[in-house]
PDB file of N, CA and C in Angstrom:
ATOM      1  N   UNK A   1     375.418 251.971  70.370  1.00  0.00           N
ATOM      2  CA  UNK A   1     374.429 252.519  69.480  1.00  0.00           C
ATOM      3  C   UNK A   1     375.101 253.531  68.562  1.00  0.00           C
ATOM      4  N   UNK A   2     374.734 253.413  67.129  1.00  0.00           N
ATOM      5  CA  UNK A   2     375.471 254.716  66.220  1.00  0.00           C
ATOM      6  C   UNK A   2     374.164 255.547  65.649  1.00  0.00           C
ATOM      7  N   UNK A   3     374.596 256.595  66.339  1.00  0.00           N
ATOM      8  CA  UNK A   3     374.037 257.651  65.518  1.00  0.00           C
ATOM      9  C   UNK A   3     374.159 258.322  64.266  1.00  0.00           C
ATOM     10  N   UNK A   4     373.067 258.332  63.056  1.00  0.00           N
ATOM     11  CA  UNK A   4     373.247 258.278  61.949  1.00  0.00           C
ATOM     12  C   UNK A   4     373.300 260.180  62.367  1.00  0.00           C
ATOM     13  N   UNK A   5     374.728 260.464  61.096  1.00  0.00           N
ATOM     14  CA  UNK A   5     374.775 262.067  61.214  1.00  0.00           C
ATOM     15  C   UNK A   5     373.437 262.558  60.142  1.00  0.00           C
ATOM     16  N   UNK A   6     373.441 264.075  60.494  1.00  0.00           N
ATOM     17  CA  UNK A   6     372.044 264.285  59.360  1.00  0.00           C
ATOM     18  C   UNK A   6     372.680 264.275  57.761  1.00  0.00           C
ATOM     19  N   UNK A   7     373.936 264.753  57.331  1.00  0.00           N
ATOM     20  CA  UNK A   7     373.894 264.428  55.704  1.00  0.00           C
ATOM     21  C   UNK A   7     373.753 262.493  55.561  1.00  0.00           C
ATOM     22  N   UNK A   8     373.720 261.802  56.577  1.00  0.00           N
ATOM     23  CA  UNK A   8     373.640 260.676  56.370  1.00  0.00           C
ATOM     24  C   UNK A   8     372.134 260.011  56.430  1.00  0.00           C
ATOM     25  N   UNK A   9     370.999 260.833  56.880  1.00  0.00           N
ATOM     26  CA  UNK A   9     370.353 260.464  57.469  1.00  0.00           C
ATOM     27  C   UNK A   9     369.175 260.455  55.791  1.00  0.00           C
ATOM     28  N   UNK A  10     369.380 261.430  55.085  1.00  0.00           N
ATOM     29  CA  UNK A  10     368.458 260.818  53.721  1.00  0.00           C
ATOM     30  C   UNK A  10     368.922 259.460  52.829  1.00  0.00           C
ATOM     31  N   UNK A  11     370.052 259.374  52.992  1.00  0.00           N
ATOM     32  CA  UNK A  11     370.947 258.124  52.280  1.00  0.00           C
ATOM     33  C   UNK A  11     370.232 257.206  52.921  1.00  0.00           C
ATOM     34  N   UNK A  12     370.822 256.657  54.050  1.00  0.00           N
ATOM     35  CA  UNK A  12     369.453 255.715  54.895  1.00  0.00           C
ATOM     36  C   UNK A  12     368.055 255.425  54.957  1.00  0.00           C
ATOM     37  N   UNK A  13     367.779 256.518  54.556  1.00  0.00           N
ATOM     38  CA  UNK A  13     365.797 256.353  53.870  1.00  0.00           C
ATOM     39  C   UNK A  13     365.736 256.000  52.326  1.00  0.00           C
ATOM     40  N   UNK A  14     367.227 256.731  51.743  1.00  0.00           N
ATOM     41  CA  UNK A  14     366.545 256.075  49.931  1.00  0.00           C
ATOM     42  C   UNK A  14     366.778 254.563  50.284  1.00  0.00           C
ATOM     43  N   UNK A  15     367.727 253.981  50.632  1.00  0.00           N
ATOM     44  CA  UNK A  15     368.279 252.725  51.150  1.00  0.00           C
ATOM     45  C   UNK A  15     366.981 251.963  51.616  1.00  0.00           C
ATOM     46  N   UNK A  16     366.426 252.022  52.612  1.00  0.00           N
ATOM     47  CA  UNK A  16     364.924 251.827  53.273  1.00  0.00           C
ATOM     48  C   UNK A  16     364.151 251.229  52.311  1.00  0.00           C
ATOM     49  N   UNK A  17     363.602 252.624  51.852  1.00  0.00           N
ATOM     50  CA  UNK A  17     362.593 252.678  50.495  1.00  0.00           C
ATOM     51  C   UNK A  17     362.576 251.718  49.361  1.00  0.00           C
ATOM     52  N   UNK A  18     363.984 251.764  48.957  1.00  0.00           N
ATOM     53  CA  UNK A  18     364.573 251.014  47.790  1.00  0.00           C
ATOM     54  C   UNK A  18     364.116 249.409  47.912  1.00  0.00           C
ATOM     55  N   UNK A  19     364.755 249.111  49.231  1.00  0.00           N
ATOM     56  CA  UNK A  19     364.307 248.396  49.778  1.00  0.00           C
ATOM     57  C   UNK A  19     363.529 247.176  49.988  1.00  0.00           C
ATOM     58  N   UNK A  20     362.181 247.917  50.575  1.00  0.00           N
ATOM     59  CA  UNK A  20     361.108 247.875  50.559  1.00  0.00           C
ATOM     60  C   UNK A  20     360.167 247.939  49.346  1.00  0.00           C
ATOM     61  N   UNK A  21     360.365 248.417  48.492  1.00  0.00           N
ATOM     62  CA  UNK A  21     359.456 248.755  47.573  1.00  0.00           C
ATOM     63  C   UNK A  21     358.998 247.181  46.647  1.00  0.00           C
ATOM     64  N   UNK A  22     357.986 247.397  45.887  1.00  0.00           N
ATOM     65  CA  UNK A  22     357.805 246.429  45.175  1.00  0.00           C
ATOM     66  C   UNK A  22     358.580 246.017  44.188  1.00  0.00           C
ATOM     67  N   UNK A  23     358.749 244.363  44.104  1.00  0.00           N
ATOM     68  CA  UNK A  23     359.260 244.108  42.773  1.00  0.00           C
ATOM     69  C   UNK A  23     359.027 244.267  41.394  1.00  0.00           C
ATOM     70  N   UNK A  24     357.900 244.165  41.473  1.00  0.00           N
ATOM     71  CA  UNK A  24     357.088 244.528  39.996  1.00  0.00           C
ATOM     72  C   UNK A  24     356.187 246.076  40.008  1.00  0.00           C
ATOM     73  N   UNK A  25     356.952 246.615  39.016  1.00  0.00           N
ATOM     74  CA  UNK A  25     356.589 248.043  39.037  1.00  0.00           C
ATOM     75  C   UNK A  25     354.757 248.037  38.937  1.00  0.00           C
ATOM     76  N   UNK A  26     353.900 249.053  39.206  1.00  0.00           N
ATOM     77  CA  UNK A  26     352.859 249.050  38.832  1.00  0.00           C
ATOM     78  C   UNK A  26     352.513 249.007  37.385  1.00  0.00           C
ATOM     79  N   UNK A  27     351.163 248.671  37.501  1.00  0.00           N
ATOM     80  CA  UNK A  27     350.433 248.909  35.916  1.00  0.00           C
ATOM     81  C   UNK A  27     350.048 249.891  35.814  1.00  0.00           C
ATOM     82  N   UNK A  28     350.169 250.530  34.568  1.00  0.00           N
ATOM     83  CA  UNK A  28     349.712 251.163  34.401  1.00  0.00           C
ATOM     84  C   UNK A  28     348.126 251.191  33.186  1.00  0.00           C
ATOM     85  N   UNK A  29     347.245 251.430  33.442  1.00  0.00           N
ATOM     86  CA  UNK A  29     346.496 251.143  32.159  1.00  0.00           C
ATOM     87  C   UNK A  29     345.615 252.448  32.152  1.00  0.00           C
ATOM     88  N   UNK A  30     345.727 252.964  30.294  1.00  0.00           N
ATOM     89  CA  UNK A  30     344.967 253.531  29.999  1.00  0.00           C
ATOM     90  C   UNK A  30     343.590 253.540  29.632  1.00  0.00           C
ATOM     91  N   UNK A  31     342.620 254.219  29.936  1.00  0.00           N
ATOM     92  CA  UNK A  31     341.432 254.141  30.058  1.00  0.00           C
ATOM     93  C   UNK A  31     340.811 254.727  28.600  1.00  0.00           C
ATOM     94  N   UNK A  32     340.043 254.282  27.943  1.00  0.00           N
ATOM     95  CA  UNK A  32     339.500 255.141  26.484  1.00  0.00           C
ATOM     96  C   UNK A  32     338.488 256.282  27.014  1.00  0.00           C
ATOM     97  N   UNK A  33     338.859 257.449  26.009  1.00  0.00           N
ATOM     98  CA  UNK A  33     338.206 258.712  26.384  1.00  0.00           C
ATOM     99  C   UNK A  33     336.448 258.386  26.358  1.00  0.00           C
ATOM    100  N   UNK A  34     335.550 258.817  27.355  1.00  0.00           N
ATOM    101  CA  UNK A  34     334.230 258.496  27.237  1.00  0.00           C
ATOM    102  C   UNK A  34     333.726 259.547  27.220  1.00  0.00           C
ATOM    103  N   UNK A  35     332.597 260.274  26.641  1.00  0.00           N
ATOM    104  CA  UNK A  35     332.558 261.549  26.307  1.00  0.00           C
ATOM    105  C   UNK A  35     331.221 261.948  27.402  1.00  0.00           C
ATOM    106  N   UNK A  36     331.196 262.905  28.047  1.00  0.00           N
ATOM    107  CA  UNK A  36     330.144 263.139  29.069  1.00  0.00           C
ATOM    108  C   UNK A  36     328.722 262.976  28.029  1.00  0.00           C
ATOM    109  N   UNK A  37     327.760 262.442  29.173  1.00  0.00           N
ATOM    110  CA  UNK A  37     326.373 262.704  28.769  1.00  0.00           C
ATOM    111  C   UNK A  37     325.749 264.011  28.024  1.00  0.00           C
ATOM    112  N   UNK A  38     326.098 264.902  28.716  1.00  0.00           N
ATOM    113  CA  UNK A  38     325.547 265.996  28.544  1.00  0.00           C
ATOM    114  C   UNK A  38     325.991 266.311  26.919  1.00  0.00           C
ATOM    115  N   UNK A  39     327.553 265.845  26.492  1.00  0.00           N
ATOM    116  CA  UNK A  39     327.389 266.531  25.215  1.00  0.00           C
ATOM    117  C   UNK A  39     327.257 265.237  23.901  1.00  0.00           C
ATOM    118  N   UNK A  40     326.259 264.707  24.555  1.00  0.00           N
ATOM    119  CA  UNK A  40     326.112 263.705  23.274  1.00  0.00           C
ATOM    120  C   UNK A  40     324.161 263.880  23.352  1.00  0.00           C
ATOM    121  N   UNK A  41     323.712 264.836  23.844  1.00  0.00           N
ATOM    122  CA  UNK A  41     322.295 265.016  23.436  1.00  0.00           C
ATOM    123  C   UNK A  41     322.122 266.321  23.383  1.00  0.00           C
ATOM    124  N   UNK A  42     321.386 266.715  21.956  1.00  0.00           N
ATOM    125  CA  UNK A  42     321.187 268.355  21.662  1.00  0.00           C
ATOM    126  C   UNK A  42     319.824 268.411  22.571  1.00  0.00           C
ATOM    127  N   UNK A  43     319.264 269.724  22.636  1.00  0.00           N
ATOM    128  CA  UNK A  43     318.305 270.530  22.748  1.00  0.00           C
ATOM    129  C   UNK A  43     317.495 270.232  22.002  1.00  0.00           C
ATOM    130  N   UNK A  44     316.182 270.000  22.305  1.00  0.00           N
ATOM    131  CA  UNK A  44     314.837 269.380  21.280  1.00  0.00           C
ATOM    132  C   UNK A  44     314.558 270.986  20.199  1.00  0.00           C
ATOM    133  N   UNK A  45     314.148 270.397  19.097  1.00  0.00           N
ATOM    134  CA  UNK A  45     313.691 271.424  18.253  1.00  0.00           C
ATOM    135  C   UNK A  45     312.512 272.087  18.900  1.00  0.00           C
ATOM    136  N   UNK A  46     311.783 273.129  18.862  1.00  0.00           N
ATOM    137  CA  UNK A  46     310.690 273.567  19.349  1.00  0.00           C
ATOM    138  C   UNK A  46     310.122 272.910  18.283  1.00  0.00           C
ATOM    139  N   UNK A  47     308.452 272.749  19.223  1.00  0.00           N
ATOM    140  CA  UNK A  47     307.415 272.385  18.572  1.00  0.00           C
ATOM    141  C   UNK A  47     306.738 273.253  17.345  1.00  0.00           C
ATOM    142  N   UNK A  48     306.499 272.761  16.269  1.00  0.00           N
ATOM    143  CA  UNK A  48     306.112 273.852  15.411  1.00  0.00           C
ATOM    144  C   UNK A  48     304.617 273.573  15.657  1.00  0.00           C
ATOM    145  N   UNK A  49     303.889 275.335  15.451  1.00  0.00           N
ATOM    146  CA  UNK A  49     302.585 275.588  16.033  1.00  0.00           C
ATOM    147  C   UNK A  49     301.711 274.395  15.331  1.00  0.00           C
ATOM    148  N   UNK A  50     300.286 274.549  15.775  1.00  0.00           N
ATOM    149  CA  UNK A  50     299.590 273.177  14.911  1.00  0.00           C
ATOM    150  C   UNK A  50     298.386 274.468  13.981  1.00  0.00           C
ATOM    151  N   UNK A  51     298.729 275.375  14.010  1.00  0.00           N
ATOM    152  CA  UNK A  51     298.717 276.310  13.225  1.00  0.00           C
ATOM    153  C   UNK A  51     299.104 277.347  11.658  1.00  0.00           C
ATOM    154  N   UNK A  52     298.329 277.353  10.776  1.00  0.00           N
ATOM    155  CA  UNK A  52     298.884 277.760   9.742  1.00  0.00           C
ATOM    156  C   UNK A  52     299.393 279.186   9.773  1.00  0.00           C
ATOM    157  N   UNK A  53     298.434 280.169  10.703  1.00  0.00           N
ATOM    158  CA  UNK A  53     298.223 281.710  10.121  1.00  0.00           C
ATOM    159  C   UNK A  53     299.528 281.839  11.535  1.00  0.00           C
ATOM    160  N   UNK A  54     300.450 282.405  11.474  1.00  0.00           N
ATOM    161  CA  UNK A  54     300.996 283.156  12.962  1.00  0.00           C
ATOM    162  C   UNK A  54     301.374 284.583  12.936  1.00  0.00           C
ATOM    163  N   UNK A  55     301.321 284.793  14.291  1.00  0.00           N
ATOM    164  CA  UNK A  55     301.629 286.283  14.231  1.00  0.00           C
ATOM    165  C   UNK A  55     303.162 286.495  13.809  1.00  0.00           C
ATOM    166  N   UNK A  56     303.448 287.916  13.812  1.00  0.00           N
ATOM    167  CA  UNK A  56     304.882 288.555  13.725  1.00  0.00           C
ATOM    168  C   UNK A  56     305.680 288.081  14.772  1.00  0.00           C
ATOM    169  N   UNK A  57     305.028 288.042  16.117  1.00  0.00           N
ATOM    170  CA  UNK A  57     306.143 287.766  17.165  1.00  0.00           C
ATOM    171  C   UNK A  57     305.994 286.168  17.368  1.00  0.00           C
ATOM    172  N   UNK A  58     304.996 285.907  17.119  1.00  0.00           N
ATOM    173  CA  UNK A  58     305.202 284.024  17.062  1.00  0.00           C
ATOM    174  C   UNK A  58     306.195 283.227  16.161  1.00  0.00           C
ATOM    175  N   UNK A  59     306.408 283.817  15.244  1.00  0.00           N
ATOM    176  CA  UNK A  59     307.528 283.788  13.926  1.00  0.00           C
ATOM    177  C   UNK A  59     308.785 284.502  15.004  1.00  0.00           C
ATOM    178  N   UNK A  60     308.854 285.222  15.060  1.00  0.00           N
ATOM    179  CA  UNK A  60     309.935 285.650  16.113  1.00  0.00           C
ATOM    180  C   UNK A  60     310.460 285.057  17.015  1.00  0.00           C
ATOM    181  N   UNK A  61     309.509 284.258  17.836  1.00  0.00           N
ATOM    182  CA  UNK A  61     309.738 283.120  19.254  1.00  0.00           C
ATOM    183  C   UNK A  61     310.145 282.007  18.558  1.00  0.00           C
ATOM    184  N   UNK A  62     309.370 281.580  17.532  1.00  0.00           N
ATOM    185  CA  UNK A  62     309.777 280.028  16.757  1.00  0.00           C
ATOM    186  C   UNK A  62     311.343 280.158  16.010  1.00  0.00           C
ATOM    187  N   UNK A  63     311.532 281.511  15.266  1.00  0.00           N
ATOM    188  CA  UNK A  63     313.218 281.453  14.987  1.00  0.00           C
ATOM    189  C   UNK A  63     314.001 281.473  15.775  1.00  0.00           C
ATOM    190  N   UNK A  64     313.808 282.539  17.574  1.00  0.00           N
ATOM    191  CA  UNK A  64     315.144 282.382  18.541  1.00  0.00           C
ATOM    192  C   UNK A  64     314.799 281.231  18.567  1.00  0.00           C
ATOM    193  N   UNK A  65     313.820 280.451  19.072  1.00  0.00           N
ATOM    194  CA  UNK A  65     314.151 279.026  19.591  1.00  0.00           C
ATOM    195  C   UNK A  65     314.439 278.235  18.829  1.00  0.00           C
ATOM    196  N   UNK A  66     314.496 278.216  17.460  1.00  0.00           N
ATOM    197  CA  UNK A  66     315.589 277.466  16.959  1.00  0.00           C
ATOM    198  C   UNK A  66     316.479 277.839  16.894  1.00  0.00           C
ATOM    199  N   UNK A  67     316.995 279.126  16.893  1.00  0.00           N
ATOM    200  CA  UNK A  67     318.438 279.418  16.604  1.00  0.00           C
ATOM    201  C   UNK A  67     319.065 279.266  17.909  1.00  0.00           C
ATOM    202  N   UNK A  68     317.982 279.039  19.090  1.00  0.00           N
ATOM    203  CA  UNK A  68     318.940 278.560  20.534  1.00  0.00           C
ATOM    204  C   UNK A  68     319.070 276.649  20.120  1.00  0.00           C
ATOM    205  N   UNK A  69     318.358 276.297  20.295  1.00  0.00           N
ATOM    206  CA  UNK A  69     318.338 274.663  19.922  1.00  0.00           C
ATOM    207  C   UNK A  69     319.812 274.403  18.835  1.00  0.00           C
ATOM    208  N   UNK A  70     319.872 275.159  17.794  1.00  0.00           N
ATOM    209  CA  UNK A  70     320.847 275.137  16.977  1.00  0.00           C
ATOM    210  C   UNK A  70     322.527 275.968  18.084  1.00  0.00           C
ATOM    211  N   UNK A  71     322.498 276.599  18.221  1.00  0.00           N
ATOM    212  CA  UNK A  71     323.480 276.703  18.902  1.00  0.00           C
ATOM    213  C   UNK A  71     323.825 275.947  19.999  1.00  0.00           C
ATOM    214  N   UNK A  72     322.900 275.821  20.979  1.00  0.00           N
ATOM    215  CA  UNK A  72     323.422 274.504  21.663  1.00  0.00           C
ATOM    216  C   UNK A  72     324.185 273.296  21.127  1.00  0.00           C
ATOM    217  N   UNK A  73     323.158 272.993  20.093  1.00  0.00           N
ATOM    218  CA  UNK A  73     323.875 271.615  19.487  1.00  0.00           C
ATOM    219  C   UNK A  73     325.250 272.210  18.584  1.00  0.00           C
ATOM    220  N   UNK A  74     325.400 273.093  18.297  1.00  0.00           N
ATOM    221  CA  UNK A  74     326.649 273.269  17.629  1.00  0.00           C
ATOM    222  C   UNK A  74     327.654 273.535  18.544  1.00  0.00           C
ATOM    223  N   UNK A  75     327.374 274.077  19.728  1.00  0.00           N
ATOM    224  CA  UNK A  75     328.146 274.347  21.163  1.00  0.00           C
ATOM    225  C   UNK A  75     328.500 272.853  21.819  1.00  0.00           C
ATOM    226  N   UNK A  76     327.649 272.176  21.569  1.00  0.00           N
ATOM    227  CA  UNK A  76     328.058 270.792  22.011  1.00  0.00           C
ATOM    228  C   UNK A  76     329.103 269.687  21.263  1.00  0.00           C
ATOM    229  N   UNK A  77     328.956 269.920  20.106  1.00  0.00           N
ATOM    230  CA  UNK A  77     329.785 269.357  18.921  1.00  0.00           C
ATOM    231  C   UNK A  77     331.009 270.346  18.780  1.00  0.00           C
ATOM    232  N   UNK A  78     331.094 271.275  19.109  1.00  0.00           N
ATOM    233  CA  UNK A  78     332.498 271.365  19.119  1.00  0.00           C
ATOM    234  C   UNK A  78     332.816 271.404  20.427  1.00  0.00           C
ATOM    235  N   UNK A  79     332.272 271.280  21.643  1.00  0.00           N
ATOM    236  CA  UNK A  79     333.240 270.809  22.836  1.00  0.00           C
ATOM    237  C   UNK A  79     333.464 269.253  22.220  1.00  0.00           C
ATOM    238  N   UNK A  80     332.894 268.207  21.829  1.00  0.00           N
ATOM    239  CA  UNK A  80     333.489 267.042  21.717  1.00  0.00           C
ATOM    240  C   UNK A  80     334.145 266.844  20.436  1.00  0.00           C
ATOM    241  N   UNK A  81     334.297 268.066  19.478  1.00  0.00           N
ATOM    242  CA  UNK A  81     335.971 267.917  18.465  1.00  0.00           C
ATOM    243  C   UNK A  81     337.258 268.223  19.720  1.00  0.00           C
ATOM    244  N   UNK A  82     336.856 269.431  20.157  1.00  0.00           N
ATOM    245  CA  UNK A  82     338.288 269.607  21.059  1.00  0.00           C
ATOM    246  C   UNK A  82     338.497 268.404  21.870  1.00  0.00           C
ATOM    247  N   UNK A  83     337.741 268.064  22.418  1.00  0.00           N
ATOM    248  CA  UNK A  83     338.107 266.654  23.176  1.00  0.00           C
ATOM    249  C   UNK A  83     338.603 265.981  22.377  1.00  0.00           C
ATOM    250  N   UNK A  84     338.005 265.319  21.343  1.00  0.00           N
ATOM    251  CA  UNK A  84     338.778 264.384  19.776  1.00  0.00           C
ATOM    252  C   UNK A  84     339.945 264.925  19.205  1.00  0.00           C
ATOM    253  N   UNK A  85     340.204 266.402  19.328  1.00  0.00           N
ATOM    254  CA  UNK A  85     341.660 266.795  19.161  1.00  0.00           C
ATOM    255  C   UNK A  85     342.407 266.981  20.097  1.00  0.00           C
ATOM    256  N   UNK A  86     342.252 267.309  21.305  1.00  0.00           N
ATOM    257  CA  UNK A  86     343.402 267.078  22.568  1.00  0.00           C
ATOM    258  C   UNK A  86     343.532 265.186  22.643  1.00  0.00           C
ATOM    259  N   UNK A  87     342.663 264.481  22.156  1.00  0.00           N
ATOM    260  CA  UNK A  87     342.909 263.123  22.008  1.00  0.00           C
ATOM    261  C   UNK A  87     343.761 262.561  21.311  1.00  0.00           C
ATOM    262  N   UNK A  88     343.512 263.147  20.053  1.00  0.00           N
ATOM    263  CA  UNK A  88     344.824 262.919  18.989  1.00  0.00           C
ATOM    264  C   UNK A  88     343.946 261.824  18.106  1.00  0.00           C
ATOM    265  N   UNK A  89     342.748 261.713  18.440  1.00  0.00           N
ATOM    266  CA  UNK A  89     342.041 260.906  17.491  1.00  0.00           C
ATOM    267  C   UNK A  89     340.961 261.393  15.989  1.00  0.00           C
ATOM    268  N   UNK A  90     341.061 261.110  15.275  1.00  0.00           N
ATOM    269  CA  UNK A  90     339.826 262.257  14.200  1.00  0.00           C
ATOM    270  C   UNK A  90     338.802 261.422  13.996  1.00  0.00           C
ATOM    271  N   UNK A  91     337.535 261.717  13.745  1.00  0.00           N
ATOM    272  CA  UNK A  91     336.445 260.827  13.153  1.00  0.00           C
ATOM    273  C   UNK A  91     335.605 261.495  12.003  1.00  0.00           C
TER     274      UNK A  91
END
């Protein structure tokens, strides 16, 4: 019986491995970027009142909530440019 010494003993495993391994390297395949759900639908506009006369603070509630609706959707459109630019693609 021969005992393999230890600087000999990784040589014998690349050997093994080499081996063993497959003939045909893997595939590789790239997948096309798919962009999450979440940032391909904005925030609904608020409902505008069914009202002509409104108060001061009803005018107040109806501009944050659009100016939230609007920021969302602008918060959403540029997470999916950075995605389109770490992609390397433009549209």
């Amino acid at each position: 019986m021969i005992r393999a010494t230890l600087p000999a003993l990784p040589l014998c495993c690349a050997m093994l491995s080499s081996a063993c391994a497959p003939a045909v390297p893997p595939e590789i395949r790239l997948l096309p970027l798919r962009l999450p759900d979440a940032l391909l639908v904005c925030a609904d506009a608020p409902e505008l009142p069914a009202t002509q006369e409104l108060s001061q603070g009803q005018v107040a509630e109806l501009l944050l909530a659009y100016d939230a609706a609007y920021a969302d959707c602008a918060g959403r459109l540029a997470a999916v440019r950075r995605l389109n630019h770490a992609d390397g693609s433009e549209q």
